[in-house]
Protein backbone atom coordinates (compact mmCIF):
# COMPACT_ATOMS: atom_id res chain seq x y z
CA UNK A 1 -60.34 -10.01 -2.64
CA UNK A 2 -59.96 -13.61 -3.91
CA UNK A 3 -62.70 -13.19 -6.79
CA UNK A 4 -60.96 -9.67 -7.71
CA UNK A 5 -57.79 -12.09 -8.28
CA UNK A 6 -58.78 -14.03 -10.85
CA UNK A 7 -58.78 -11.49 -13.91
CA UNK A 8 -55.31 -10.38 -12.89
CA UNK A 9 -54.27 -13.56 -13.27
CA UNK A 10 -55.46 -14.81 -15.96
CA UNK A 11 -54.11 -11.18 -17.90
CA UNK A 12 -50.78 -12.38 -15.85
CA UNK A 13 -51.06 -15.92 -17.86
CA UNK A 14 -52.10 -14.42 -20.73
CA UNK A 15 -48.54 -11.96 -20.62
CA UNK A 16 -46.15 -14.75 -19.46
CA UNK A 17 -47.95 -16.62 -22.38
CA UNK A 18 -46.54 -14.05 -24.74
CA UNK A 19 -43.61 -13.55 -23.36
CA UNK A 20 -42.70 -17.02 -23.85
CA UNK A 21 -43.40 -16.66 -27.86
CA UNK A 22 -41.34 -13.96 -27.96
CA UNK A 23 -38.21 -15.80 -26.15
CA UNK A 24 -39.04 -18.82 -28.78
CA UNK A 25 -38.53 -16.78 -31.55
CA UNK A 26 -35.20 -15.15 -30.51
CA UNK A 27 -34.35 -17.88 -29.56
CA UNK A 28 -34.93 -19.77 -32.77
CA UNK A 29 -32.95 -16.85 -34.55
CA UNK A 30 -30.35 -17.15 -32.60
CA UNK A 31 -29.90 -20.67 -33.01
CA UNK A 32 -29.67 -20.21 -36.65
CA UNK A 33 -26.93 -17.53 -36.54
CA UNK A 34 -24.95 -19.59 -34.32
CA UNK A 35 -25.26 -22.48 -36.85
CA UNK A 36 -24.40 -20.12 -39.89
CA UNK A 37 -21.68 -18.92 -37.41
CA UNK A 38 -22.72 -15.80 -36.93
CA UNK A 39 -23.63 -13.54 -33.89
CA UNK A 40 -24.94 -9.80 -33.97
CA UNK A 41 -23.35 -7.40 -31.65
CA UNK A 42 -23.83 -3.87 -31.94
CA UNK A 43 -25.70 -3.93 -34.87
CA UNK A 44 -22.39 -5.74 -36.54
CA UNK A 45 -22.39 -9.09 -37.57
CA UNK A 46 -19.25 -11.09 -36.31
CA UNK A 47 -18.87 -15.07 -35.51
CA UNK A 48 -19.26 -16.35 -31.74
CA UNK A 49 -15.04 -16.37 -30.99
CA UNK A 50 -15.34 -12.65 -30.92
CA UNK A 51 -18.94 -12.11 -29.65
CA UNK A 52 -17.79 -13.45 -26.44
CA UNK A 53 -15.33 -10.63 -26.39
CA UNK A 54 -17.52 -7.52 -27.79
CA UNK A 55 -20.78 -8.50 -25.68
CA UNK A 56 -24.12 -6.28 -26.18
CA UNK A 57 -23.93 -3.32 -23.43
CA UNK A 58 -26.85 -2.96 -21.67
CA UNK A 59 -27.82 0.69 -20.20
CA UNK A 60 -30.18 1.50 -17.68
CA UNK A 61 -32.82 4.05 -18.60
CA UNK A 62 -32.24 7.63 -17.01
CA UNK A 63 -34.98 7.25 -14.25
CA UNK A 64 -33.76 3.75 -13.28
CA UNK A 65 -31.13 3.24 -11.35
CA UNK A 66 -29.71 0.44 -8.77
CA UNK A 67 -29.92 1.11 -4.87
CA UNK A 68 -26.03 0.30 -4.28
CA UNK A 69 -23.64 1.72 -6.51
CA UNK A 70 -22.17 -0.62 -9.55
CA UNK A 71 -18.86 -2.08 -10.04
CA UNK A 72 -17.12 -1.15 -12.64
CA UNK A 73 -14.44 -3.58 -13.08
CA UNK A 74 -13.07 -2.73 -16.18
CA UNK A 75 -10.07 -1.52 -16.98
CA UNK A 76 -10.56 0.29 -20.57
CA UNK A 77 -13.30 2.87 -20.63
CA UNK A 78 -14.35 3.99 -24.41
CA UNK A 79 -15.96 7.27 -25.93
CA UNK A 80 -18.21 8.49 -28.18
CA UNK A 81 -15.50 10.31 -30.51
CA UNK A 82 -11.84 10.85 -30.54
CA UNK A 83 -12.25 14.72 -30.02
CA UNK A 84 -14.07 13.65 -26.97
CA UNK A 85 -11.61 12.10 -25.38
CA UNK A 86 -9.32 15.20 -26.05
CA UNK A 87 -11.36 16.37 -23.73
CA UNK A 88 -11.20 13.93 -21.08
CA UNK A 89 -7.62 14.03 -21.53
CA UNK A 90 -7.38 17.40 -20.98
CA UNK A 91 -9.84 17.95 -18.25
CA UNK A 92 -12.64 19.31 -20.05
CA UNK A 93 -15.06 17.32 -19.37
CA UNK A 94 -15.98 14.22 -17.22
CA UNK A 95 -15.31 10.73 -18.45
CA UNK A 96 -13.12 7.60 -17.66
CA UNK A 97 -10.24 5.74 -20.02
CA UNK A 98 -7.78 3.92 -18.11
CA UNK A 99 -8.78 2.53 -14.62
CA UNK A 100 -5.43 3.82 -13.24
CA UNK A 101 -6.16 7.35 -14.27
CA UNK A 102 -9.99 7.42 -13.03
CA UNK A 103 -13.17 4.65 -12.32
CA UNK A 104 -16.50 5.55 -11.99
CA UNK A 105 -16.52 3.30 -8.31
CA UNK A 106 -13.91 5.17 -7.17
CA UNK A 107 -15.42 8.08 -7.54
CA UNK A 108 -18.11 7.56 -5.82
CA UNK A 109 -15.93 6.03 -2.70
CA UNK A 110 -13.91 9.28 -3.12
CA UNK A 111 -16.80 11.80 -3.35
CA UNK A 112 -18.18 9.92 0.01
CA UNK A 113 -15.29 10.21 1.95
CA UNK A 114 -14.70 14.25 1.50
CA UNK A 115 -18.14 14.71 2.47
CA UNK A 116 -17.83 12.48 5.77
CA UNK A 117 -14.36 14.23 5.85
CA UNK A 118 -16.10 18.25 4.54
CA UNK A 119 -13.84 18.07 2.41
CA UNK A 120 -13.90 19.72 -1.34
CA UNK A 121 -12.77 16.33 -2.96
CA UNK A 122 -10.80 12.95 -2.67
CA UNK A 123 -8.71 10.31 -4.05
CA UNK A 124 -8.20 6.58 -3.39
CA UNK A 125 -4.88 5.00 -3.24
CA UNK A 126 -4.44 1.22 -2.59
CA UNK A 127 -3.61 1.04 0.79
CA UNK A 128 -3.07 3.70 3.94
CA UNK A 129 0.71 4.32 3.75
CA UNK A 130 0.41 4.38 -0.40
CA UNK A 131 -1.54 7.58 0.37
CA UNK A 132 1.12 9.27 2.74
CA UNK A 133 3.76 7.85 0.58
CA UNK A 134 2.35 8.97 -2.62
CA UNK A 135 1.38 12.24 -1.49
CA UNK A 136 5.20 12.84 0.09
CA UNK A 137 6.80 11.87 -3.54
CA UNK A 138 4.06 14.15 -5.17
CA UNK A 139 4.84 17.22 -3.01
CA UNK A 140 8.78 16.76 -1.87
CA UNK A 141 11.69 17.00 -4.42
CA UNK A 142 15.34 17.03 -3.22
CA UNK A 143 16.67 19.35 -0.69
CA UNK A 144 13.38 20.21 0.30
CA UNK A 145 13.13 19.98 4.41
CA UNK A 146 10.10 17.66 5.88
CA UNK A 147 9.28 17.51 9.60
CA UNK A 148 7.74 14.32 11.14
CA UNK A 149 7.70 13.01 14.55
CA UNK A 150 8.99 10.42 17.27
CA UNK A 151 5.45 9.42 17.65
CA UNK A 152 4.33 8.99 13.95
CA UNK A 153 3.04 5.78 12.48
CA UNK A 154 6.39 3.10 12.71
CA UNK A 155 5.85 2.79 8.66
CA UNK A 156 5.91 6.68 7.60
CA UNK A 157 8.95 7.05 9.91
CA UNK A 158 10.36 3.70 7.82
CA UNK A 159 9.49 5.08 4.93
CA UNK A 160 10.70 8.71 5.60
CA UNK A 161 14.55 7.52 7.15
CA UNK A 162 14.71 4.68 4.70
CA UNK A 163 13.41 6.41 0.97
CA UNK A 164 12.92 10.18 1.37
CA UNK A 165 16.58 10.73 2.85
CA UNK A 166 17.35 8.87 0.16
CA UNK A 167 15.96 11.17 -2.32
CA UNK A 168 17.93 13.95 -0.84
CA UNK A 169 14.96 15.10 1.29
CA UNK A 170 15.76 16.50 4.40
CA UNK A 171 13.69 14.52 6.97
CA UNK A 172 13.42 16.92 10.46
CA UNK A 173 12.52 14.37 13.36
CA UNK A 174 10.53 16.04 16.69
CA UNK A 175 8.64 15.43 19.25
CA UNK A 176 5.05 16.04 19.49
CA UNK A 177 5.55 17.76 22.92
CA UNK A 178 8.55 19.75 21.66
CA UNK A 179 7.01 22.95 20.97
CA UNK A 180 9.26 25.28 21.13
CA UNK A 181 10.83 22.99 18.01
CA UNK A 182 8.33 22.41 16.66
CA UNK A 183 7.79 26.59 15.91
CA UNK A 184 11.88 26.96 15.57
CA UNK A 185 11.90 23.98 12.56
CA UNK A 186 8.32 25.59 11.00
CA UNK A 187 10.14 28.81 10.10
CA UNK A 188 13.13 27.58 8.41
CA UNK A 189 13.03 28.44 4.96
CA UNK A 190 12.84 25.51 2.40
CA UNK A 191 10.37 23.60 4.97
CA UNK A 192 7.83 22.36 2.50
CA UNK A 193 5.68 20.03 4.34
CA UNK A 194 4.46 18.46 8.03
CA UNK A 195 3.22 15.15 8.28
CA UNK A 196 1.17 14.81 12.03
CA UNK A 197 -1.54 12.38 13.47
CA UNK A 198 -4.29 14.09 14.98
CA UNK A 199 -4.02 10.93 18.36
CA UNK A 200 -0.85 8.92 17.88
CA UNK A 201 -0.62 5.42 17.47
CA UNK A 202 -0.62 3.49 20.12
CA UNK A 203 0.07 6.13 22.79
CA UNK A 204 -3.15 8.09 22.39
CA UNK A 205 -1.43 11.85 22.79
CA UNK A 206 -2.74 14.39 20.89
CA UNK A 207 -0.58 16.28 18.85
CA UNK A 208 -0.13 20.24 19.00
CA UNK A 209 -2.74 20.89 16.42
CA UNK A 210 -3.36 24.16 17.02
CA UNK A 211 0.31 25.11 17.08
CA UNK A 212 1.17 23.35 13.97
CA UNK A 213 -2.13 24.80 12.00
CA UNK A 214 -1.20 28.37 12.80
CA UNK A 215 2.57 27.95 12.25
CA UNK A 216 2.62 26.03 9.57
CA UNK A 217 0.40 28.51 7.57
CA UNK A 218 2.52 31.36 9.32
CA UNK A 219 5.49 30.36 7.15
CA UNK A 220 3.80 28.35 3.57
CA UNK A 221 4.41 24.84 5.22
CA UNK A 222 2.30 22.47 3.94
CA UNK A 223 0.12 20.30 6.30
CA UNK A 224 -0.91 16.60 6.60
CA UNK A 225 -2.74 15.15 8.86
CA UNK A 226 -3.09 11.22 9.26
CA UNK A 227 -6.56 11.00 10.90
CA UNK A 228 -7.02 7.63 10.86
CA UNK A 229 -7.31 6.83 14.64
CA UNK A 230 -9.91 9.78 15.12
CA UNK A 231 -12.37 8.70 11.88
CA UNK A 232 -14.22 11.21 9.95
CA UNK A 233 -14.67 13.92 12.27
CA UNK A 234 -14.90 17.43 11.01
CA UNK A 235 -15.41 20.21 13.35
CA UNK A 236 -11.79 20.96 14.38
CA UNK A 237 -11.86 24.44 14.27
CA UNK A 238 -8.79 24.56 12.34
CA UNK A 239 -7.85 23.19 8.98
CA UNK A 240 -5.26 21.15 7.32
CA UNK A 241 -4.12 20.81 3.62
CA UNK A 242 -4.76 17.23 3.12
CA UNK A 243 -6.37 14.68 5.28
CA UNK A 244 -4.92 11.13 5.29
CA UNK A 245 -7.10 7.95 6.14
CA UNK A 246 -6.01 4.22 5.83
CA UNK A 247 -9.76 3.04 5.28
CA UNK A 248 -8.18 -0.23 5.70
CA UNK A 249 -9.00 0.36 9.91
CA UNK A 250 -12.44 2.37 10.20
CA UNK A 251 -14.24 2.83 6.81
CA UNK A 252 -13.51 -0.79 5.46
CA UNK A 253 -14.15 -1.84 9.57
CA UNK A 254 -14.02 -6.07 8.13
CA UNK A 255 -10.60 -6.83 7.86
CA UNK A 256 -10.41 -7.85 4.75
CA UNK A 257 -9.91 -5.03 2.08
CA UNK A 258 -6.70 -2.47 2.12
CA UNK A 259 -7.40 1.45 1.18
CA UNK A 260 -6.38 4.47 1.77
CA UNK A 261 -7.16 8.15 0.64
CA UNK A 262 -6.25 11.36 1.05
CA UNK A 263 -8.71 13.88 1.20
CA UNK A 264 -8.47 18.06 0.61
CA UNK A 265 -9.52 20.98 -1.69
CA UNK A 266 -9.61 20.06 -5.47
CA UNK A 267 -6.88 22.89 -6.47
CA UNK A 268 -4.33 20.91 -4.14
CA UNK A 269 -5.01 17.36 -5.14
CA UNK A 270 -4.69 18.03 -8.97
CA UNK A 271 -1.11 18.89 -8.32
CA UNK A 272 -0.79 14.77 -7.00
CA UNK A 273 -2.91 13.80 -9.57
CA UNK A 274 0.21 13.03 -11.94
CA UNK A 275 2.46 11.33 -9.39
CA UNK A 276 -0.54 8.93 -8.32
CA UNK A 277 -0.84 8.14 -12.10
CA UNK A 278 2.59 7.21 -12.48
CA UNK A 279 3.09 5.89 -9.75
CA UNK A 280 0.21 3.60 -9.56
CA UNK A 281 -0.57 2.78 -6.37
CA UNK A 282 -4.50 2.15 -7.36
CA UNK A 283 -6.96 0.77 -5.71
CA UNK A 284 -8.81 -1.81 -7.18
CA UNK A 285 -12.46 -1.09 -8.03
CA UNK A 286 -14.14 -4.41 -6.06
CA UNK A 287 -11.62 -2.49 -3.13
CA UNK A 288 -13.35 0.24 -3.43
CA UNK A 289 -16.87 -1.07 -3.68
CA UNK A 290 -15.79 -3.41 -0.37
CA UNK A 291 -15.36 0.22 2.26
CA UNK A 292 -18.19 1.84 -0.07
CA UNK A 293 -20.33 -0.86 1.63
CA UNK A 294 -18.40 -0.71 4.94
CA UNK A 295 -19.56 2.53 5.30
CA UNK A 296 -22.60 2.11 5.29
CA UNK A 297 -22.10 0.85 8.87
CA UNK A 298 -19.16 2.86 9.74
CA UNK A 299 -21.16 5.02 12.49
CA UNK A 300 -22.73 1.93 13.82
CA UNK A 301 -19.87 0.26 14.52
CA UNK A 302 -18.06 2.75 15.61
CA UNK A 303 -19.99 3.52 18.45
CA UNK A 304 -20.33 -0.11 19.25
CA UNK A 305 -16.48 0.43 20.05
CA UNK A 306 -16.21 3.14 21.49
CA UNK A 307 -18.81 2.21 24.05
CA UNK A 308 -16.51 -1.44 24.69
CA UNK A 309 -13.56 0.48 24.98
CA UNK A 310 -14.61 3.21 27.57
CA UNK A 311 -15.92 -0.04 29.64
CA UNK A 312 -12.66 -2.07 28.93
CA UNK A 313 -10.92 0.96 30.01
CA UNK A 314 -12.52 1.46 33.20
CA UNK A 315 -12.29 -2.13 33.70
CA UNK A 316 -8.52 -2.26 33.48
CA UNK A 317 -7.86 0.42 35.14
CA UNK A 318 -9.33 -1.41 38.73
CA UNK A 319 -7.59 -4.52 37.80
CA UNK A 320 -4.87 -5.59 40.17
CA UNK A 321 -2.61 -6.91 37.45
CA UNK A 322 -2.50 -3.41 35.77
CA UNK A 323 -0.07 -0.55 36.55
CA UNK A 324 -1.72 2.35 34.42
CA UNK A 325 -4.23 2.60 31.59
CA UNK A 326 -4.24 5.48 28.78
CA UNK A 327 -7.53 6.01 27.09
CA UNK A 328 -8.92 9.25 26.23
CA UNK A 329 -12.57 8.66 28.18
CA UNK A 330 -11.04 8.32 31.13
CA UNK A 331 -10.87 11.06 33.81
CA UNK A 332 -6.69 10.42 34.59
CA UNK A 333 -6.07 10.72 30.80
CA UNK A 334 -4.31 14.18 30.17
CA UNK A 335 -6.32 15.71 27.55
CA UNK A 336 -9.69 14.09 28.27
CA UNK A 337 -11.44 17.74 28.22
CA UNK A 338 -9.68 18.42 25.23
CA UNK A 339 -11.42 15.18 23.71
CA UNK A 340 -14.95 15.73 25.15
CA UNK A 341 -14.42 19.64 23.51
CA UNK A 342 -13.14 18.28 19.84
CA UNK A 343 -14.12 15.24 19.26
CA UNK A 344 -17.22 13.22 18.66
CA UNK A 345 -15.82 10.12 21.08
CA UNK A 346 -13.14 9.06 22.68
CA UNK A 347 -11.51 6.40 20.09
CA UNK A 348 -11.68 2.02 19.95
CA UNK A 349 -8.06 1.84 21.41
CA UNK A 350 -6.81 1.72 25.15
CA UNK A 351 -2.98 1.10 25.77
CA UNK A 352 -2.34 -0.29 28.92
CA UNK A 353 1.15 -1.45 30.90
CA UNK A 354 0.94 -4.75 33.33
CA UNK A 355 2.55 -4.54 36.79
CA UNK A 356 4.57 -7.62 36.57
CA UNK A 357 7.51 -6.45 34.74
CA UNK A 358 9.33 -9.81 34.08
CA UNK A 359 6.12 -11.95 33.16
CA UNK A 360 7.14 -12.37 29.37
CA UNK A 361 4.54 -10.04 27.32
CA UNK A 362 4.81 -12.68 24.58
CA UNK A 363 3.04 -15.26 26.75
CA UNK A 364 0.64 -12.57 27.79
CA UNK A 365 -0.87 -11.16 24.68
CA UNK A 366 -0.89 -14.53 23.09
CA UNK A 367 -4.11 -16.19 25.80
CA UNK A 368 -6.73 -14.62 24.13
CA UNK A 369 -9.52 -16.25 22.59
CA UNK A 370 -11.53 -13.28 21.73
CA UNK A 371 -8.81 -10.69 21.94
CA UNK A 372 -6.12 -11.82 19.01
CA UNK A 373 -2.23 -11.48 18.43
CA UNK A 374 -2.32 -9.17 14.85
CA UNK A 375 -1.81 -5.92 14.19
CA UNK A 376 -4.52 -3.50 12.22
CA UNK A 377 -7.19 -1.52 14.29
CA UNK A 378 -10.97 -0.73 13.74
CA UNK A 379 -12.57 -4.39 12.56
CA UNK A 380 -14.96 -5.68 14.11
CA UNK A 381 -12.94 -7.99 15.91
CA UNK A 382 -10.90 -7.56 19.50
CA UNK A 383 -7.20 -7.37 18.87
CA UNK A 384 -4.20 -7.25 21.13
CA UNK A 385 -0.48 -6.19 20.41
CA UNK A 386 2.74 -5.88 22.28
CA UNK A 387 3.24 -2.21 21.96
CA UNK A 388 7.03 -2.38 22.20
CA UNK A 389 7.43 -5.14 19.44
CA UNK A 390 4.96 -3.77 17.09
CA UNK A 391 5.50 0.20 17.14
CA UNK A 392 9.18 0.92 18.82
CA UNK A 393 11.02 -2.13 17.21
CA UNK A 394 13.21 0.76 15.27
CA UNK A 395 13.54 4.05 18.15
CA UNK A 396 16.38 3.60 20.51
CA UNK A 397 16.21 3.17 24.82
CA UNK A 398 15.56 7.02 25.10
CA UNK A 399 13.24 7.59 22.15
CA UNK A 400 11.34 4.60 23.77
CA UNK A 401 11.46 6.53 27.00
CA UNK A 402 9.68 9.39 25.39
CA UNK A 403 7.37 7.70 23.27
CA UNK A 404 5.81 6.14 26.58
CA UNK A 405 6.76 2.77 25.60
CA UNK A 406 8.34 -0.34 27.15
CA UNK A 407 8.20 -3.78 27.24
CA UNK A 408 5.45 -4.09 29.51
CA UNK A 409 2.74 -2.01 27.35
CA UNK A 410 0.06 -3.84 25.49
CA UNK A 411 -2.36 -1.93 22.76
CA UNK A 412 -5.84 -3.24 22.61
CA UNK A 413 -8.14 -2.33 19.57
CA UNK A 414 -11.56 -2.62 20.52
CA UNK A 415 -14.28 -4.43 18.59
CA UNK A 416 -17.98 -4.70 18.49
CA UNK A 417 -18.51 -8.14 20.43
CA UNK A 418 -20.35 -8.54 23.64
CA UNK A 419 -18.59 -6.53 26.41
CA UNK A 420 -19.25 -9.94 28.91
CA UNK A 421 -17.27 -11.93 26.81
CA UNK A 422 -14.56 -9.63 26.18
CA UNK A 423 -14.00 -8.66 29.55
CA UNK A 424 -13.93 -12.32 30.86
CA UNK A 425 -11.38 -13.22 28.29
CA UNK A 426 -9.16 -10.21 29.41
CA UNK A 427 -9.88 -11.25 33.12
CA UNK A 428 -8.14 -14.85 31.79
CA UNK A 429 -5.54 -13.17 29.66
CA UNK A 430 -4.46 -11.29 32.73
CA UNK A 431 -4.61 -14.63 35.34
């Protein structure tokens, strides 16, 4: 082997040898435009100030490509001929011109998620409640009627009672176990749309899906679905119009990017391509590369937490201090058939309520040294909330009531750490 070595290298010499002249003699050349002040770029001769604006492009050959998609952090995208981009413009073809209309990095990120999702395509938005907010403006006009619930996200109810009423929308506010409502506000005519999560934040109830799938489409009534707690799962055996992800939580799973899409068939979504465009509520293209990468782990880590949380759970709910414990993999939890039936797991969040009712919860959720005081869900990391403070703040004594929520209620959001360590730093938090 070592005697078979010695040609190679000397034709590896020889090459680098070469190789070197060659870089000389560019080199050389380029030195001597520089000094005459002039740079080539494109085959056009111009002087350095604007070379280092109008750099040489350099394309990678059809059969080579790079492992992990690019960034394209551009903003301006140009074209081969005007006529061309006529028919970008007009849909015609595929291409790119403004970031804010289109970026080859979110595409991929968008193509990704509506497969994970089985979707027929996506689109990115720049954070999770840009993508139900965006989508509302795209779809509602005045005296249209909307229907939300007691239970949504605290930010889409904000944003419903405090813009859409606004806007002369009429916002319709139920409760997830009001069904007989829920069917009576479905067939009023001029009911365009129902926003629903799929598990509701932090309560972990399952909303009526069925019910709302088949009378929603009974009467035209458009559906979203924030499925942000459950991830990408797709075998519900019923369908929804648009599917609404912060990726800020799951996808990105770090803590340290905000996105959000919203996810459907490609007929629907072209009707909010306009209203995304104007209203530009983009996501940034390093963003986007940031939960493309993410996901690459997504499954990983989410079964990491899912696993912590079923033992956290169980924990807890044998703990002296605690007076009940909601989490869908336990046995006592309501609709924990339902779960094992439709779902691939059982979730990274367990709320919980303490027994001592007049221990302030402040001084409670603040011990941690694992388990930290923020909002957010799905990082890696362990995090703890007061459940009253963070997601009732704005419903009054009896909306709390129903809800489920009261000042003794914490919401845990389970990371990937060692189980030991979290459960001896819950065992401290709750000394």
């Amino acid at each position: 082997m070592g005697r078979s070595a010695f040609p190679l290298r000397k034709r590896i010499k020889k090459s680098n040898q070469r190789l070197q002249a060659i870089r000389r003699v560019c080199r050389t050349h380029t030195q001597s435009l520089l000094h005459e002040g002039i740079v080539m770029t494109n085959d056009f001769e111009v002087s350095p100030e604007t070379f280092c604006n109008h750099p040489d492009f350099h394309a990678l050959p059809v059969d080579n490509r790079p492992l992990t998609p690019p960034i394209y952090q551009s903003v301006k995208f140009t074209i081969s001929t005007f006529e061309e981009l006529k028919k970008v413009f007009k849909g015609e073809r595929e291409g790119y011109f403004y970031s804010r209309a289109g970026n080859p990095t979110l595409r991929v990120l968008e193509t990704t998620l509506a497969k994970l999702q089985g979707t027929e395509d996506g689109r990115v938005l720049a954070s999770g409640i840009a993508a139900i907010t965006n989508t509302l403006l795209a779809l509602l006009k005045a005296g249209d009627r909307f229907i939300y619930f007691l239970e949504s996200y605290g930010p889409s109810r904000a944003f419903t009672e405090g813009m859409l009423e606004k806007f002369g929308v009429k916002a319709i506010r139920l409760s997830l176990d009001d069904h007989e409502g829920i069917k009576r506000e479905l067939a009023v005519p001029g009911t365009k749309a129902v926003l629903f999560e799929a598990v509701t934040n932090p309560q972990l109830k399952v909303a009526p899906m069925q019910l709302i799938a088949e009378e929603a489409k009974k009467h035209g009534v458009m559906t979203l679905l924030d499925y942000t707690f459950s991830g990408f799962q797709a075998k519900l055996p019923w369908t929804f119009d648009l599917y609404i992800h912060s990726l800020t939580k799951y996808a990105a799973g770090h803590g340290d990017v905000l996105g959000g899409c919203v996810l459907g068939n490609e007929t629907l979504l072209k009707r909010l391509d306009k209203a995304f465009l104007n209203i530009g509520a983009t996501l940034d293209p390093h963003a986007a590369f940031l939960i493309q990468r993410g996901l690459k782990t997504y499954h990983l880590r989410r079964r990491a937490q899912c696993e912590n949380a079923q033992k956290l759970a169980e924990f807890l709910e044998a703990h002296k201090a605690i007076e009940s414990v909601v989490y869908p993999g336990l046995k006592s939890h309501p609709q924990h058939e339902w779960f094992k039936t439709h779902f691939d797991d059982f979730g990274s969040i367990v709320f919980a309520r303490l027994k001592d009712k007049k221990k302030p919860i402040e001084d409670v959720v603040m011990r941690g040294k694992l388990f930290m005081m923020t909002g957010s869900l799905g990082s890696t990391e362990s995090l703890i909330t007061p459940a009253l403070f963070f997601y009732a703040s704005d419903l009054n004594v009896k909306e709390r009531e129903q809800a489920g929520i009261d000042g003794s209620s914490i919401r845990l959001s389970v990371g990937i750490e060692d189980f030991n360590d979290l459960q001896r730093d819950m065992e401290f938090i709750l000394s």
